[in-house]
C-alpha atoms as a PDB file:
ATOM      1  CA  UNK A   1      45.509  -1.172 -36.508  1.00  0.00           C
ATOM      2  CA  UNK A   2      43.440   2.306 -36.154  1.00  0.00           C
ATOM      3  CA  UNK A   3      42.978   4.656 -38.916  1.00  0.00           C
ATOM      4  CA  UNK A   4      42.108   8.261 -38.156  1.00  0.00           C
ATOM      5  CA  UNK A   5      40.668  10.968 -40.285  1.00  0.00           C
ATOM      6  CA  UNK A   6      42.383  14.252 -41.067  1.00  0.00           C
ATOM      7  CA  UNK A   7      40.158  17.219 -40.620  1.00  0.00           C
ATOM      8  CA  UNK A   8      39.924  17.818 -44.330  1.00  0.00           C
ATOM      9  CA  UNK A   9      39.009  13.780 -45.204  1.00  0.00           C
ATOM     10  CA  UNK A  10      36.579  13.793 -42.344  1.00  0.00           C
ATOM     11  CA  UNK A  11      34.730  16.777 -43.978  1.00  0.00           C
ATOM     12  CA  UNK A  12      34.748  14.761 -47.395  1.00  0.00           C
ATOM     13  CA  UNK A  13      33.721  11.822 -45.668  1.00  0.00           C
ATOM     14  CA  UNK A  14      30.663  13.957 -43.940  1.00  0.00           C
ATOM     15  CA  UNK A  15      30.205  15.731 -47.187  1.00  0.00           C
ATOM     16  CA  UNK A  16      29.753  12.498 -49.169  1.00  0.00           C
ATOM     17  CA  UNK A  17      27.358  10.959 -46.892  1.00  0.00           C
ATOM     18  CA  UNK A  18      25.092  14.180 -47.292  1.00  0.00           C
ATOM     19  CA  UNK A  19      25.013  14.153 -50.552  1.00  0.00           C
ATOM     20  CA  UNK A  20      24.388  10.400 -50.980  1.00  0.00           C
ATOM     21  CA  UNK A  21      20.458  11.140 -50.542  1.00  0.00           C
ATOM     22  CA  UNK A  22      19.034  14.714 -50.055  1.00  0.00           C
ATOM     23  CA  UNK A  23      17.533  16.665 -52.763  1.00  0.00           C
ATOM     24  CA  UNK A  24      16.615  19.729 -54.355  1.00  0.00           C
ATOM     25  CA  UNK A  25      15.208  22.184 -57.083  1.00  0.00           C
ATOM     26  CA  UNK A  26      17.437  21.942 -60.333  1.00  0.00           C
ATOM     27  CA  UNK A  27      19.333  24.910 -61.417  1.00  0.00           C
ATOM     28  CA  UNK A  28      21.550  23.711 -64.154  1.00  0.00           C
ATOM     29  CA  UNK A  29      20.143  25.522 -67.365  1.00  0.00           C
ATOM     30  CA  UNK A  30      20.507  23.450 -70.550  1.00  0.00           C
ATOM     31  CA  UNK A  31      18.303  24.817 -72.964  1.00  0.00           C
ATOM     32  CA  UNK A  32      19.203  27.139 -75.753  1.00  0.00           C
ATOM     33  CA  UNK A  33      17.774  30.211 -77.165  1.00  0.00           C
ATOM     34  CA  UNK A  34      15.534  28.602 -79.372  1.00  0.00           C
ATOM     35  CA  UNK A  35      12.787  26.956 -78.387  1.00  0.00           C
ATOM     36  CA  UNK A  36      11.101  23.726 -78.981  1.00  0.00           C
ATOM     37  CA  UNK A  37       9.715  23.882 -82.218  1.00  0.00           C
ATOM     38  CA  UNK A  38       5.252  23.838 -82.504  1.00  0.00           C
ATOM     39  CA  UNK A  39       4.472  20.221 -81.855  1.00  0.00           C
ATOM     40  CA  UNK A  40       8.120  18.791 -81.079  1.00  0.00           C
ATOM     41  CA  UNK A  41       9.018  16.865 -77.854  1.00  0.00           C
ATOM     42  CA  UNK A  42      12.196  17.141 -76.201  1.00  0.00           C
ATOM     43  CA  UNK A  43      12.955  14.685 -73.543  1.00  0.00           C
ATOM     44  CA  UNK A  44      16.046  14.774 -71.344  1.00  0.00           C
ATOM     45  CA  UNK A  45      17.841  13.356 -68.581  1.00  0.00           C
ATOM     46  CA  UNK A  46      20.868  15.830 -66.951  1.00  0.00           C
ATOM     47  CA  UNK A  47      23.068  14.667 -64.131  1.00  0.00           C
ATOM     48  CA  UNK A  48      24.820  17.052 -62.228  1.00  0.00           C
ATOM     49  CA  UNK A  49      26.410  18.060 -59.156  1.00  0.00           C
ATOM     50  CA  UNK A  50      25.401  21.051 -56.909  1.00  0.00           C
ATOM     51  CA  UNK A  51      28.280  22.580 -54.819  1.00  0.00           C
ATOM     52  CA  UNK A  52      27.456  25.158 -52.304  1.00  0.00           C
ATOM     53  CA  UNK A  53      29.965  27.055 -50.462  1.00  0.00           C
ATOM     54  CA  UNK A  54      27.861  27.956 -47.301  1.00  0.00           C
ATOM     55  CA  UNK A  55      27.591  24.503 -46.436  1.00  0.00           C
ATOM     56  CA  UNK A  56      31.273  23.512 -47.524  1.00  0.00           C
ATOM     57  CA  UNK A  57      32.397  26.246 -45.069  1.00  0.00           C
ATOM     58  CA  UNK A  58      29.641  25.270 -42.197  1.00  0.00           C
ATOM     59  CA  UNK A  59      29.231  21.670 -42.200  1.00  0.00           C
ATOM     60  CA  UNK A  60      32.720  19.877 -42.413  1.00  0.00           C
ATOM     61  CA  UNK A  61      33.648  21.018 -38.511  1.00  0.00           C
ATOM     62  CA  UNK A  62      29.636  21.458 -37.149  1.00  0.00           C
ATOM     63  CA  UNK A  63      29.329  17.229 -37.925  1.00  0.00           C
ATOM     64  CA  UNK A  64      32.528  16.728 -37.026  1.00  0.00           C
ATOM     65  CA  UNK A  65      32.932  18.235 -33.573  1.00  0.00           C
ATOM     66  CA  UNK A  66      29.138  17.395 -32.917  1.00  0.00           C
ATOM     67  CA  UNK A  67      27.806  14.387 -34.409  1.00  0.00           C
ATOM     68  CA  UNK A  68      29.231  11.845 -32.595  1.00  0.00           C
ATOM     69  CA  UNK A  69      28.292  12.899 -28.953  1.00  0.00           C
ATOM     70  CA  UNK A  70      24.698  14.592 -29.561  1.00  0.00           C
ATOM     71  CA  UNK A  71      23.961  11.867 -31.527  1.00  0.00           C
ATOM     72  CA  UNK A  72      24.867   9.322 -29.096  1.00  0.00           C
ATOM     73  CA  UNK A  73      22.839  11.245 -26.165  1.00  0.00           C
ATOM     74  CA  UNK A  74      19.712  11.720 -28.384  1.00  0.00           C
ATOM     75  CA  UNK A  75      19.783   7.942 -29.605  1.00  0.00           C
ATOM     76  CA  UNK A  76      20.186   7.014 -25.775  1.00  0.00           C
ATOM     77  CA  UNK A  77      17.405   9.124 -24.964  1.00  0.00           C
ATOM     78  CA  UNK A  78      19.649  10.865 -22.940  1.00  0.00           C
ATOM     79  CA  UNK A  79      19.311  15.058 -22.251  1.00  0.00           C
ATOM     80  CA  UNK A  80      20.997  17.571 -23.925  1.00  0.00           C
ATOM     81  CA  UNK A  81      22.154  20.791 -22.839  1.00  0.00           C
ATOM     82  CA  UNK A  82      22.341  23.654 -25.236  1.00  0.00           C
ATOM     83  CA  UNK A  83      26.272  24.459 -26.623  1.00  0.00           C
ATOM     84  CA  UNK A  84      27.985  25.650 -29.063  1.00  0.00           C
ATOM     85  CA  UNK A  85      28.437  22.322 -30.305  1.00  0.00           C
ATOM     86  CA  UNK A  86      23.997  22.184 -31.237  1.00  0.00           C
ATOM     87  CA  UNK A  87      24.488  25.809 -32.341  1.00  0.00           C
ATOM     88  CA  UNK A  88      27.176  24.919 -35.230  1.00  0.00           C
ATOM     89  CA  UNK A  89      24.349  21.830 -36.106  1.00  0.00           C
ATOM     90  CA  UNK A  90      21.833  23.758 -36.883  1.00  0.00           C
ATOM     91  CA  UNK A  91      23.940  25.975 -38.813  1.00  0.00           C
ATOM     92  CA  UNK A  92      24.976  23.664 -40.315  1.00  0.00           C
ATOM     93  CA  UNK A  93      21.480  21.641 -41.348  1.00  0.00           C
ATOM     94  CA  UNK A  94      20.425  25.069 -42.468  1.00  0.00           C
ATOM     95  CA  UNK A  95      23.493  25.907 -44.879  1.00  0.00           C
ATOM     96  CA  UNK A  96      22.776  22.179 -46.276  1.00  0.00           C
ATOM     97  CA  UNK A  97      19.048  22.677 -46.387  1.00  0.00           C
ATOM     98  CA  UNK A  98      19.284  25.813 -48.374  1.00  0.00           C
ATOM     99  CA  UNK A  99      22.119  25.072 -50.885  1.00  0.00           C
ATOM    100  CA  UNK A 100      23.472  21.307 -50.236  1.00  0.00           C
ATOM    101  CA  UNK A 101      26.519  19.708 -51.640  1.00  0.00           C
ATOM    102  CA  UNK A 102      24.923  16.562 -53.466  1.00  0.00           C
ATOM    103  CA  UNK A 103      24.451  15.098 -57.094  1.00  0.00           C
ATOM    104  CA  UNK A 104      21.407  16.384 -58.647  1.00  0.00           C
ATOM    105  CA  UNK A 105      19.720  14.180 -60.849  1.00  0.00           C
ATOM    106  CA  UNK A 106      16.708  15.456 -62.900  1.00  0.00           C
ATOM    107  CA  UNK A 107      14.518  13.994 -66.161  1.00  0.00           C
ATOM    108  CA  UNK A 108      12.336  16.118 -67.871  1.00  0.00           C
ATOM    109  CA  UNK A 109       9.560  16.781 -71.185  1.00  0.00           C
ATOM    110  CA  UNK A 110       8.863  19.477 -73.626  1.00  0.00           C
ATOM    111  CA  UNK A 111       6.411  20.687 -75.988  1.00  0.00           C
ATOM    112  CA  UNK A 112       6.166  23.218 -78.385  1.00  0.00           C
ATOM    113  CA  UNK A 113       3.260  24.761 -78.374  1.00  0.00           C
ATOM    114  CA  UNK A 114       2.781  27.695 -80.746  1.00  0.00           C
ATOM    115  CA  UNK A 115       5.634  28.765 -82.625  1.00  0.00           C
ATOM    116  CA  UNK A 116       8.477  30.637 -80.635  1.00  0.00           C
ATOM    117  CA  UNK A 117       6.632  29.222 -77.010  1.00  0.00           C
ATOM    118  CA  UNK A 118       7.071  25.624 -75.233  1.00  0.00           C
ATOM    119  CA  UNK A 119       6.484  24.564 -71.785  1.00  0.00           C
ATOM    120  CA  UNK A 120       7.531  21.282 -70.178  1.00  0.00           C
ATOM    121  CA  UNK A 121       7.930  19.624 -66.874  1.00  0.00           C
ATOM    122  CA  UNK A 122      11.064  18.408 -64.792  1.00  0.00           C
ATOM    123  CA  UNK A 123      11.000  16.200 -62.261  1.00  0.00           C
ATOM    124  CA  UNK A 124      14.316  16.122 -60.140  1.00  0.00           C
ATOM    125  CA  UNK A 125      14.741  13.126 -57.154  1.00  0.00           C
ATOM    126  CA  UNK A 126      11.935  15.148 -55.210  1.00  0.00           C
ATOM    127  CA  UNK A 127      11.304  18.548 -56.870  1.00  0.00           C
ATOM    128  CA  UNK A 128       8.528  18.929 -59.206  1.00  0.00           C
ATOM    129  CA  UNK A 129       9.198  21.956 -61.719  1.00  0.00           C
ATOM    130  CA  UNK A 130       7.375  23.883 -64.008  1.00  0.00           C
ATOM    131  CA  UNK A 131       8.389  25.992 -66.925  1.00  0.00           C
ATOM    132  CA  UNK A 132       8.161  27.790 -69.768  1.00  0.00           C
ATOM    133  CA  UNK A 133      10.025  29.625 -72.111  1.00  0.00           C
ATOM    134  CA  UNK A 134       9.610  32.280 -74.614  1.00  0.00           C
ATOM    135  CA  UNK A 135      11.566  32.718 -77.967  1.00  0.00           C
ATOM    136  CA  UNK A 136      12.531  36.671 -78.874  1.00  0.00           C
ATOM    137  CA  UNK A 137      14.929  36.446 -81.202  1.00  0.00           C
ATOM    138  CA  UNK A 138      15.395  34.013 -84.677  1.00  0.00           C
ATOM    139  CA  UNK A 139      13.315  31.502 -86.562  1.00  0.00           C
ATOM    140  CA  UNK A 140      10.711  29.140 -85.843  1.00  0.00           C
ATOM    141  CA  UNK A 141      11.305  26.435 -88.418  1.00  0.00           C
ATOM    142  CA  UNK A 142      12.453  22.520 -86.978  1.00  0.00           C
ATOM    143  CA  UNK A 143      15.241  20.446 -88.661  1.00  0.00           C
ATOM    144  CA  UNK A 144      13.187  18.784 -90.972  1.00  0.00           C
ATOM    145  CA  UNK A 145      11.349  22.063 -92.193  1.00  0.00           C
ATOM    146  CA  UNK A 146      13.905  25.059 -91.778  1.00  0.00           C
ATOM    147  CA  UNK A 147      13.123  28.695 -92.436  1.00  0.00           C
ATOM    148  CA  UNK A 148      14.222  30.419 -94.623  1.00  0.00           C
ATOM    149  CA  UNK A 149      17.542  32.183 -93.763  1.00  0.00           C
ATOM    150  CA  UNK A 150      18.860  29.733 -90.685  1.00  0.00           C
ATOM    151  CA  UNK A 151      21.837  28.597 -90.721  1.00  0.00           C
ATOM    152  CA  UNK A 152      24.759  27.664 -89.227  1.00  0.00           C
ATOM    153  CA  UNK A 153      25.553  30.964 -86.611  1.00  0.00           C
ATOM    154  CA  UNK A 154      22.394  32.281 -86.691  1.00  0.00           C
ATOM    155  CA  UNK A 155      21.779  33.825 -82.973  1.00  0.00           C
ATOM    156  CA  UNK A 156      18.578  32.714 -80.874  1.00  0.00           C
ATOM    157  CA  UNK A 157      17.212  33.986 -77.639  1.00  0.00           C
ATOM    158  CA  UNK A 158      14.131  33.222 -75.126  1.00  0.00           C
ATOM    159  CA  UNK A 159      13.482  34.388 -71.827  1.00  0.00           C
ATOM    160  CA  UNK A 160      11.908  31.436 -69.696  1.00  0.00           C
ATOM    161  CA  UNK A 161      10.286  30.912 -66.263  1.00  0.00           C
ATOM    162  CA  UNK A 162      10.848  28.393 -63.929  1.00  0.00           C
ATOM    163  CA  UNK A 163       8.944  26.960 -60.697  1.00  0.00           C
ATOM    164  CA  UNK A 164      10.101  24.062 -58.511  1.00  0.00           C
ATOM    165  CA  UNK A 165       8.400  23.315 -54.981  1.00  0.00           C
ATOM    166  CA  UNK A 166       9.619  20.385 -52.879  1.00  0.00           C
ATOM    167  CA  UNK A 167       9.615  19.434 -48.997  1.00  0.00           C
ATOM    168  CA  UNK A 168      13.019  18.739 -47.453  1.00  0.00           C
ATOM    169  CA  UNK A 169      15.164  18.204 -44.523  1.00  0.00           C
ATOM    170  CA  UNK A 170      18.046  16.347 -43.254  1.00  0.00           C
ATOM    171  CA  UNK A 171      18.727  13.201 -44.837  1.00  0.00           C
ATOM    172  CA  UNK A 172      17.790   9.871 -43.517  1.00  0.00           C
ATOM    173  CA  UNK A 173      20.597   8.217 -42.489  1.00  0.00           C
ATOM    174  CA  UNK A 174      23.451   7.258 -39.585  1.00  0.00           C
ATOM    175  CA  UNK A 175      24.406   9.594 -37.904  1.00  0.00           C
ATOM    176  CA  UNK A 176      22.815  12.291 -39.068  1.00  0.00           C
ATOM    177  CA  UNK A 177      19.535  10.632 -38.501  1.00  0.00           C
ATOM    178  CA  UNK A 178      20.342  10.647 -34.901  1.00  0.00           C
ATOM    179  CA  UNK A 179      20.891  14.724 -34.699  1.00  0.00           C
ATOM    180  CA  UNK A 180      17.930  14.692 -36.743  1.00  0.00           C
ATOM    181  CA  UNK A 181      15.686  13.378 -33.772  1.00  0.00           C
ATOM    182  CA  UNK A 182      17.206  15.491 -31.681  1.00  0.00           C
ATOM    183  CA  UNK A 183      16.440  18.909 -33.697  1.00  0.00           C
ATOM    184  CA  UNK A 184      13.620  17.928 -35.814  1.00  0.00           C
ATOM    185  CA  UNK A 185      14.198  19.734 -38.760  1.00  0.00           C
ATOM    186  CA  UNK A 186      11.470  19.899 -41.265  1.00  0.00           C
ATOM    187  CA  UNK A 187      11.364  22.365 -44.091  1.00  0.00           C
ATOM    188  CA  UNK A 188       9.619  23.266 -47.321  1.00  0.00           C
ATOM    189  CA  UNK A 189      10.686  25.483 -50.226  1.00  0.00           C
ATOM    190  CA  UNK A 190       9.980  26.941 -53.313  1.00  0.00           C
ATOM    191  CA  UNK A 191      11.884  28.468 -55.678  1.00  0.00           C
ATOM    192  CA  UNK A 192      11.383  30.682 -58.890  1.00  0.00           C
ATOM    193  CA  UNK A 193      13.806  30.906 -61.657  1.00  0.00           C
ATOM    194  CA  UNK A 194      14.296  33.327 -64.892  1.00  0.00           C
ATOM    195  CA  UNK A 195      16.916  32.737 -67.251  1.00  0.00           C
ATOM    196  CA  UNK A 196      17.278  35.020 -70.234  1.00  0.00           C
ATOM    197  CA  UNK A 197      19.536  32.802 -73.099  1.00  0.00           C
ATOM    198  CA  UNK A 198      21.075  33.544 -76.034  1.00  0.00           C
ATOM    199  CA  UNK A 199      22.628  30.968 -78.675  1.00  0.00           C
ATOM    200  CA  UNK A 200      24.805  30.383 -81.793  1.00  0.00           C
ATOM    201  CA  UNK A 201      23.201  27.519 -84.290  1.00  0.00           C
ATOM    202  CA  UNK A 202      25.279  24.914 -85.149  1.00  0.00           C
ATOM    203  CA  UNK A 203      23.744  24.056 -88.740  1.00  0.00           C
ATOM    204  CA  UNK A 204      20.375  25.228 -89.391  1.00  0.00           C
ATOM    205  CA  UNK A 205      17.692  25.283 -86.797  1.00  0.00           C
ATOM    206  CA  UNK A 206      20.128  24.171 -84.178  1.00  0.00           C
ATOM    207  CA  UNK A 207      20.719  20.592 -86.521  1.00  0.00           C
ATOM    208  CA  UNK A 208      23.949  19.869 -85.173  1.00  0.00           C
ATOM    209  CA  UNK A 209      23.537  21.901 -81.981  1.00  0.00           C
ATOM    210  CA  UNK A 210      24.507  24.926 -80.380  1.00  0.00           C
ATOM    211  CA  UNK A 211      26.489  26.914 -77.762  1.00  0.00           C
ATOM    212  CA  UNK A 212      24.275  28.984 -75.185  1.00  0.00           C
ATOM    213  CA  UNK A 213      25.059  31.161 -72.552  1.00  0.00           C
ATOM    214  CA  UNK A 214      23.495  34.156 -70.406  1.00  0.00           C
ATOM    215  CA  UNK A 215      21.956  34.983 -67.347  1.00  0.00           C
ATOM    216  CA  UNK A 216      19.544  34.142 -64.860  1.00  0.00           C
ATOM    217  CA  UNK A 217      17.853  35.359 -61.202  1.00  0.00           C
ATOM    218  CA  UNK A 218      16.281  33.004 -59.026  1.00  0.00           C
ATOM    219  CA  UNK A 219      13.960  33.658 -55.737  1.00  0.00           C
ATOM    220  CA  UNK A 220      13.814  31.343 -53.333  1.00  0.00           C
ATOM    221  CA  UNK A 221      10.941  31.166 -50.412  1.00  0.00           C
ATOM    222  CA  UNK A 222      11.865  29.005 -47.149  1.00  0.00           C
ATOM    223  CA  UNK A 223       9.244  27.691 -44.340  1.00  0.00           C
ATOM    224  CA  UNK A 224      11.238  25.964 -41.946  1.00  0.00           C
ATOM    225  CA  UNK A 225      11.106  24.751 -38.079  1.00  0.00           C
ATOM    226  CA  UNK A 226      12.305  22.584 -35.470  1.00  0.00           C
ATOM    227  CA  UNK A 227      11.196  20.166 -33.091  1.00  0.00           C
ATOM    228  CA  UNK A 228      13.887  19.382 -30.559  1.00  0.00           C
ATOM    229  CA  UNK A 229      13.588  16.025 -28.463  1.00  0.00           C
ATOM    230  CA  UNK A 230      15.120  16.339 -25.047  1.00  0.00           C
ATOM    231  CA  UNK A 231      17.564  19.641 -26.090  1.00  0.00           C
ATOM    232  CA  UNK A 232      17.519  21.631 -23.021  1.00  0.00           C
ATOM    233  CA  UNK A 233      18.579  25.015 -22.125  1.00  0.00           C
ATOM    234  CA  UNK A 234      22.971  25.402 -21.245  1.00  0.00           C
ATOM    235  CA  UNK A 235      22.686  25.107 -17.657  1.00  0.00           C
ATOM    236  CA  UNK A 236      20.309  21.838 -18.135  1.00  0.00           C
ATOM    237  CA  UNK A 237      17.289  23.413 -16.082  1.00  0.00           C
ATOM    238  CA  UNK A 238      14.309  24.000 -19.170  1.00  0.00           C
ATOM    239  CA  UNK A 239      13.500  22.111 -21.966  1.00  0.00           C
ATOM    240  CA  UNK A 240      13.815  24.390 -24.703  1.00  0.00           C
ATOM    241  CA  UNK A 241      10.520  25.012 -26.770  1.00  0.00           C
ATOM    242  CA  UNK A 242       9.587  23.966 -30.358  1.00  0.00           C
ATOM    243  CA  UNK A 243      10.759  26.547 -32.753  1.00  0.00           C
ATOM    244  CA  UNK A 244       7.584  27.894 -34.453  1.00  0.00           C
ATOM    245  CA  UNK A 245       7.239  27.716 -38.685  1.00  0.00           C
ATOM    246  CA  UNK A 246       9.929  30.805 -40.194  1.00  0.00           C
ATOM    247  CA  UNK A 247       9.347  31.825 -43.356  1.00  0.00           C
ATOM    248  CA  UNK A 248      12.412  33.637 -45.479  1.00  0.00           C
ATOM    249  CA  UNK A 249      12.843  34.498 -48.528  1.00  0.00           C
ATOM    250  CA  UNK A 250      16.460  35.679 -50.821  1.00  0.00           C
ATOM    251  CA  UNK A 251      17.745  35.726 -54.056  1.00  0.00           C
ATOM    252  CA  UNK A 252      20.018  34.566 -56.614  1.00  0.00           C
ATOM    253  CA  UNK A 253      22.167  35.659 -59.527  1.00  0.00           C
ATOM    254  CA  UNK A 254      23.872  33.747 -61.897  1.00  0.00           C
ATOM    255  CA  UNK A 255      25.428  32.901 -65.403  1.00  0.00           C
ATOM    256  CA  UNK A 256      25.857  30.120 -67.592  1.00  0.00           C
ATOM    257  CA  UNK A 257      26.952  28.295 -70.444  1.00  0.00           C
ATOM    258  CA  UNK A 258      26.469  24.699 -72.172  1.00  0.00           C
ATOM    259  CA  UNK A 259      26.944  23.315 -75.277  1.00  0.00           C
ATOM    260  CA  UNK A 260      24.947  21.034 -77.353  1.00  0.00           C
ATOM    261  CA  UNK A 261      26.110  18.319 -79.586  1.00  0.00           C
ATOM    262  CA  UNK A 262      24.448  16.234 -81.434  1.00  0.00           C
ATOM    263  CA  UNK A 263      22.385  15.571 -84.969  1.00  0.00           C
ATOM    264  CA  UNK A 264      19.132  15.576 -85.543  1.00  0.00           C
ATOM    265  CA  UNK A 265      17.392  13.490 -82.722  1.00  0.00           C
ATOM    266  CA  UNK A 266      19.930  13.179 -79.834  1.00  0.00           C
ATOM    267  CA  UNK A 267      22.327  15.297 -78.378  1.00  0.00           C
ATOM    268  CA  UNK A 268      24.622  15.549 -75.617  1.00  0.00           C
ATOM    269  CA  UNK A 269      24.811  18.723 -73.581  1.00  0.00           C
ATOM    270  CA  UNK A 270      27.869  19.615 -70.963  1.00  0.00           C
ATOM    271  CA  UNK A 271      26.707  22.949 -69.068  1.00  0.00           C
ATOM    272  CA  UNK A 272      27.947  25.076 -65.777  1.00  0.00           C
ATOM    273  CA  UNK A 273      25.872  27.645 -64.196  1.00  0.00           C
ATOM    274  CA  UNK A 274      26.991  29.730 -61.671  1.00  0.00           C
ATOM    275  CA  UNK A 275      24.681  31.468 -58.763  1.00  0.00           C
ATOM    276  CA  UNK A 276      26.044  33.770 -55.542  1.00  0.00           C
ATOM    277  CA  UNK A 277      23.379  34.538 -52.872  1.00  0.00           C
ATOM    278  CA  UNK A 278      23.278  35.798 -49.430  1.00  0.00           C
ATOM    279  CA  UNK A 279      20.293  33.875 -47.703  1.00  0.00           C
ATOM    280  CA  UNK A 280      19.900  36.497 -44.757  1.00  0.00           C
ATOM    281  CA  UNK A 281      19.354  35.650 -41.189  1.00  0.00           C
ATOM    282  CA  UNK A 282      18.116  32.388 -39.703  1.00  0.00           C
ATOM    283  CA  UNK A 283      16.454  31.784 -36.336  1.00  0.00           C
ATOM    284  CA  UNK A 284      17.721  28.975 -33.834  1.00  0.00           C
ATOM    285  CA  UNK A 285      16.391  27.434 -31.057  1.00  0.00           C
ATOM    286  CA  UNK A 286      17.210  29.340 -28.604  1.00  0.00           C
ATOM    287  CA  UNK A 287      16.265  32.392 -30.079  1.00  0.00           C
ATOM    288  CA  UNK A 288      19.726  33.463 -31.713  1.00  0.00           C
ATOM    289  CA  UNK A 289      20.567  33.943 -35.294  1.00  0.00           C
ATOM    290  CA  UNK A 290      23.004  32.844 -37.797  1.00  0.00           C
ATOM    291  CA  UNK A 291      23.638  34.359 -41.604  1.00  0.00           C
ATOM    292  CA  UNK A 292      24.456  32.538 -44.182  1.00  0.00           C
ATOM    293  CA  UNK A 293      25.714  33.752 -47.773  1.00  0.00           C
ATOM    294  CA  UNK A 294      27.666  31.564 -50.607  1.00  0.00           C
ATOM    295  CA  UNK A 295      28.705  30.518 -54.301  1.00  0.00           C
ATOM    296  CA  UNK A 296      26.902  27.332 -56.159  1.00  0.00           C
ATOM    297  CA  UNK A 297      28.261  25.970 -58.519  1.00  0.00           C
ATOM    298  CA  UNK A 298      26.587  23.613 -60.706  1.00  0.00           C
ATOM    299  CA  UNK A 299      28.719  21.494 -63.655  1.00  0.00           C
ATOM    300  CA  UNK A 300      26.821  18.905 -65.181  1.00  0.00           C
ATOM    301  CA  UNK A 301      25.970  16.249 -68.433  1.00  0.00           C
ATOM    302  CA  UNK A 302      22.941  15.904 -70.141  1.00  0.00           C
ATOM    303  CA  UNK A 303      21.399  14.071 -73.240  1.00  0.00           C
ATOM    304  CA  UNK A 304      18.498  15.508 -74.990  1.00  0.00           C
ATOM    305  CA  UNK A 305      15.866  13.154 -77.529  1.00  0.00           C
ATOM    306  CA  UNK A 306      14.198  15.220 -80.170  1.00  0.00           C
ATOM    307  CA  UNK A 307      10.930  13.981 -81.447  1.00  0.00           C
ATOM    308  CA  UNK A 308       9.786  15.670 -84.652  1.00  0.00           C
ATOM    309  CA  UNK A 309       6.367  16.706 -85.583  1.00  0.00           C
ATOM    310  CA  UNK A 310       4.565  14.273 -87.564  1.00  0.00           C
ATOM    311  CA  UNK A 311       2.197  17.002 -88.947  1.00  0.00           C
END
C-alpha cells in the first residue's frame, strides 16, 4: 500500500522537519514594566514557537518540488544545472534563515542593579543575548519591602535594550542536508531589540503578578554567502562561482502582551508578540535577486523564579 502527501501535508511535513533543529534570536517579550528590584534575581525558562510568514509562503513548494532531485544529484556527486527549481531553494533557505518556523526555546538571569535598572542574560538553543532595561514610571520597592503607595493597579513602565548574535544556516539533517552541500549556505546575524512596556500590578509590587503590553522595534544585521558544490550554470557549460559574504540589514515593528501569574517567588507567564518586516532584496547565485517581506508571530509559556534580596 502507498501513501502520498497532499500539497498542504507535505509542506507541514517539510515545515516540521525545519523546525525540529534550527535556531534563532528570541523575540517573545515577557517582562513587565517594572523592573527587577536592587539585588533580586529573576530566573526563567520561556518556550515558544516562532511563525514566520515569508518562509510559510516560500518553503512548503521550493522543498517540495526541489528537494528530492537536487538532493539526490548533489549526494551522487552528480552536476547540477541552474533552474528554477535551485532558484526557489535558495529562496527558500533565505526566508527560513531570516525568520524560520521552529520552537524557540530560551533560559535566562536577572539582576537588579540600582533601583529602577537590571540587566540579565538569555541564552536561547544558540543565541547569546544581552539586555537591559530601564524603569520610568512607578515604585522601586520588592514584595517583601513595598513602597509606599503600590498596590494592586498601580501602572509601571521601562524601556529596555536587547542584543542577540548567533551563527546560522540550514539545519543538519536528511534531506535538507543534501541541498545544503550543494549551496553551502552559511550565515551570521545579529539583531537589536527595544521594547518600551507598560504594566498593571496585580497586588503590590507586582505580588501576584501583572498584565503588560506595548511596543517594540527590532534591527536586524545579516552576513550571509554561499558555496555551491558542482551547481553549474542552465545550459550546464560553467561552474557557477562562490557567492561572496552580503551583508543586509532591515527592521522590525511589533506589539505585545503577556500576563503574569503567580505569588511571590514563581510565576507563570503566557505572552504573544507580534513583528511585520520587509527584509529587502537578497542576492543569489547567479547574480539575481529575490525580496522577501512577512508577519512573525510569536505565542509562547514561560515560568519566572524570584529570588529576594537577602540584604
Amino acid at each position: 500500500m502507498s501513501i502520498s502527501l497532499t500539497p498542504s501535508l507535505a509542506r507541514v511535513a517539510a515545515l516540521g522537519l525545519l523546525a525540529a533543529t534550527a535556531c534563532t534570536a528570541p523575540r517573545s517579550i515577557t517582562t513587565s514594566g517594572k523592573v527587577t528590584p536592587q539585588g533580586e534575581f529573576r530566573l526563567a525558562y520561556n518556550q515558544g514557537f516562532n511563525v514566520g510568514t515569508a518562509p510559510l509562503s516560500k518553503a512548503g513548494s521550493a522543498v517540495r518540488s526541489a528537494a528530492s532531485q537536487l538532493g539526490n544529484q548533489a549526494a551522487n556527486g552528480e552536476k547540477v544545472n541552474y533552474s528554477n527549481a535551485v532558484n526557489e531553494v535558495q529562496t527558500a533557505a533565505l526566508a527560513y534563515l531570516l525568520d524560520p518556523v521552529q520552537p524557540a526555546a530560551d533560559f535566562s538571569v536577572r539582576y537588579g542593579i540600582v533601583p529602577r535598572l537590571d540587566a540579565g542574560y538569555k541564552y536561547a538553543l544558540g543565541s547569546h543575548v544581552f539586555d537591559a532595561a530601564y524603569q520610568l514610571l512607578g515604585p522601586t520597592g520588592s514584595v517583601e519591602n513595598p513602597e509606599r503607595g503600590a498596590a494592586g493597579g498601580t501602572t509601571y513602565a521601562s524601556v529596555g535594550l536587547q542584543y542577540a548574535i548567533q551563527r546560522t544556516g540550514l539545519p543538519k539533517i536528511a534531506f535538507l542536508n543534501d541541498l545544503n552541500n550543494l549551496l553551502g549556505l552559511s550565515a551570521t546575524r545579529q539583531d537589536l531589540l527595544i521594547p518600551l512596556t507598560f504594566s498593571q500590578s496585580f497586588g503590590p509590587e507586582e505580588s501576584v503578578g501583572a498584565i503588560s503590553y506595548g511596543a517594540v522595534y527590532a534591527h536586524s544585521w545579516v552576513s550571509y554567502g554561499f558555496t555551491p558544490n558542482n551547481l553549474y550554470n542552465s545550459a550546464g557549460t560553467a561552474r557557477l562561482p562562490d557567492l561572496p559574504r552580503q551583508s543586509r540589514n532591515y527592521s522590525s515593528y511589533g506589539l505585545f502582551l503577556n500576563v503574569k501569574l503567580g505569588y511571590k517567588y514563581v510565576y507563570f507567564v503566557p505572552a504573544l508578540s507580534v513583528y511585520y518586516q520587509n527584509y529587502g532584496d537578497y542576492t543569489l547565485v547567479d547574480g539575481s535577486t529575490t525580496s522577501l517581506s512577512g508577519a512573525t508571530f510569536i505565542p509562547s509559556l514561560g515560568v519566572q523564579f524570584r529570588i529576594p534580596s537577602f540584604r
